[in-house]
N, C-alpha and C. Protein backbone atom coordinates (compact mmCIF):
# COMPACT_ATOMS: atom_id res chain seq x y z
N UNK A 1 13.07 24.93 4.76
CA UNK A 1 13.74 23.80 5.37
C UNK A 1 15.18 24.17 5.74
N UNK A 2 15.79 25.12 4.98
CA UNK A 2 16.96 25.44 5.59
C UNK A 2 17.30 26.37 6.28
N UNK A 3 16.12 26.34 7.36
CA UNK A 3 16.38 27.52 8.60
C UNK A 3 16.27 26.07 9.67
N UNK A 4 16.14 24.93 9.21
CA UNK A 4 15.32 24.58 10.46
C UNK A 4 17.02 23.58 10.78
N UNK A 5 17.47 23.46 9.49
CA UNK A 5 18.78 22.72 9.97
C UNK A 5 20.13 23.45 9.67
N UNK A 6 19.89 24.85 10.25
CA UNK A 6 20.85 25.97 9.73
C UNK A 6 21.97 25.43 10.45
N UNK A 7 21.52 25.26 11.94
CA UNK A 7 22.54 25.68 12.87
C UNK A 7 23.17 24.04 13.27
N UNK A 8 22.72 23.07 12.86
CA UNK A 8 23.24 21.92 13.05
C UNK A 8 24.61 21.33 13.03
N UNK A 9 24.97 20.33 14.19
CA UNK A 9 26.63 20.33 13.69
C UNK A 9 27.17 18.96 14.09
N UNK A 10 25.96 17.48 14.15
CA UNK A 10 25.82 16.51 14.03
C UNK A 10 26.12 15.71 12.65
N UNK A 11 26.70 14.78 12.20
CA UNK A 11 26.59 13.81 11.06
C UNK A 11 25.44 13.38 11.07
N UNK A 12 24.88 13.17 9.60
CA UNK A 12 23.82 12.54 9.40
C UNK A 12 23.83 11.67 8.20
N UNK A 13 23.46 10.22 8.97
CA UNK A 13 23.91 8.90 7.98
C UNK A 13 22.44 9.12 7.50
N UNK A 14 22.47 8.05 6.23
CA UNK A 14 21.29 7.48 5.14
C UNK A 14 22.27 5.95 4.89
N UNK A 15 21.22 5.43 4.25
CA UNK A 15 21.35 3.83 4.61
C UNK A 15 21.20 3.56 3.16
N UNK A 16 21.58 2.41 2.36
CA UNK A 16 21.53 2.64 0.59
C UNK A 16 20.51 1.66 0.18
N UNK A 17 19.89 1.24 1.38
CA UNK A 17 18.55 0.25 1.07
C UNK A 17 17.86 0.21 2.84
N UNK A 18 16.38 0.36 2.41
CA UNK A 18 15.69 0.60 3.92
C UNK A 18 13.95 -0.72 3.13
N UNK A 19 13.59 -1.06 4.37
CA UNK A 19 12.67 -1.95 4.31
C UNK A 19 11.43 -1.77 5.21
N UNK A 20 10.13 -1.90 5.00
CA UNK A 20 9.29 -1.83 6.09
C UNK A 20 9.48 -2.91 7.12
N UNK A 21 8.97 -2.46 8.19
CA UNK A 21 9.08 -4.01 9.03
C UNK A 21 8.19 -3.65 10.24
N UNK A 22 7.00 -4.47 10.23
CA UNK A 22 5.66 -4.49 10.98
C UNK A 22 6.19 -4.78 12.63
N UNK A 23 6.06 -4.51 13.36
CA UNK A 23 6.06 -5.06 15.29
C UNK A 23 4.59 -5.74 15.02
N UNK A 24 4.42 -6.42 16.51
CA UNK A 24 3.75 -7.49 16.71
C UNK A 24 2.12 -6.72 16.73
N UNK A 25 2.08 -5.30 17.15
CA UNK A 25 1.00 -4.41 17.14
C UNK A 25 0.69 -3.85 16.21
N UNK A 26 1.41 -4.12 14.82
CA UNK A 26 0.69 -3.86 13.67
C UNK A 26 1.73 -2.63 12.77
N UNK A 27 2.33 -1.43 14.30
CA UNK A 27 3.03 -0.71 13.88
C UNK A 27 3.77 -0.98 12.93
N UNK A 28 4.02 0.09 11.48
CA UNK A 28 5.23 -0.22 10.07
C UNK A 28 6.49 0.47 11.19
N UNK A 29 7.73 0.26 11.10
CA UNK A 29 9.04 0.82 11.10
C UNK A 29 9.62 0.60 9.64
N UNK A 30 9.98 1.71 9.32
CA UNK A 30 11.36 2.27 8.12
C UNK A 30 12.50 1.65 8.83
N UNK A 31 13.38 0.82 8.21
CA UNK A 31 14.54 -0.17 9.34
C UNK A 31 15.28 -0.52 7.63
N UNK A 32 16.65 0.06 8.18
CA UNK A 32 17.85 -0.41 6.86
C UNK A 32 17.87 -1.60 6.87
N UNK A 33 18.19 -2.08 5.81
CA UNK A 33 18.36 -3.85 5.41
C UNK A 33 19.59 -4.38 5.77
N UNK A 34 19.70 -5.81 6.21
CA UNK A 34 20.56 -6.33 6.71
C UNK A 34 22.21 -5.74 6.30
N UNK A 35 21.51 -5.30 4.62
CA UNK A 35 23.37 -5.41 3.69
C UNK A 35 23.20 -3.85 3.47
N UNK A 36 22.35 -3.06 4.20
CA UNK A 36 22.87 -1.65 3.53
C UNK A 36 23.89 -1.18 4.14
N UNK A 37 23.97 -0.34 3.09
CA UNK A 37 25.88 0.35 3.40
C UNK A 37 25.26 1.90 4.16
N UNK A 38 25.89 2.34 5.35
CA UNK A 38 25.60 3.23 5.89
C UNK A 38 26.45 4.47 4.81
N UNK A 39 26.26 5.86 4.85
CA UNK A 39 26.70 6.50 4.25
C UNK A 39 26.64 8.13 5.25
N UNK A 40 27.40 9.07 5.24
CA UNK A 40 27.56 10.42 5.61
C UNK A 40 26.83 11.14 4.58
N UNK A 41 26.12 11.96 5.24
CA UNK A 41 25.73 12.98 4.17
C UNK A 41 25.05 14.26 4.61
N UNK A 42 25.23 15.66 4.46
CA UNK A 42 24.75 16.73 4.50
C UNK A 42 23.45 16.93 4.41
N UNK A 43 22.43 17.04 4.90
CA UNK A 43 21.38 17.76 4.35
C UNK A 43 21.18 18.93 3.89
N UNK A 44 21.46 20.28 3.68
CA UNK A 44 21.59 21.19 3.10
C UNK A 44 22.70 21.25 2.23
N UNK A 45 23.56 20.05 2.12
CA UNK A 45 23.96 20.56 0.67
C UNK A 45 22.89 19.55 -0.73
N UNK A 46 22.38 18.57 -0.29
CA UNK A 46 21.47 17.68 -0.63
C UNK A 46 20.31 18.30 -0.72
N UNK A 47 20.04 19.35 -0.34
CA UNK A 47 18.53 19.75 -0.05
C UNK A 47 17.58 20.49 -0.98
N UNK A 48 16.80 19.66 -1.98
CA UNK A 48 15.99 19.68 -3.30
C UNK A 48 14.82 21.06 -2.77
């Protein structure tokens, strides 16, 4: 995984609470909650 975001040089937010949420066709979306707090964060220094 850390070849694939070696060269990256974008911010990348995470959200501190996320919720499913269905469209009218059934599709799930992953969608942050009204009160989450956006946050900055690295993926390769994060990266398990």
């Amino acid at each position: 995984m850390k070849n694939l975001f070696e060269r990256t040089s974008s911010n990348w937010v995470r959200y501190s609470e996320y919720e499913w949420r269905a469209a009218e066709d059934g599709t799930l979306y992953l969608t942050p909650t009204k009160t989450a707090q956006p946050s900055i964060y690295d993926p390769l220094a994060e990266y398990q």
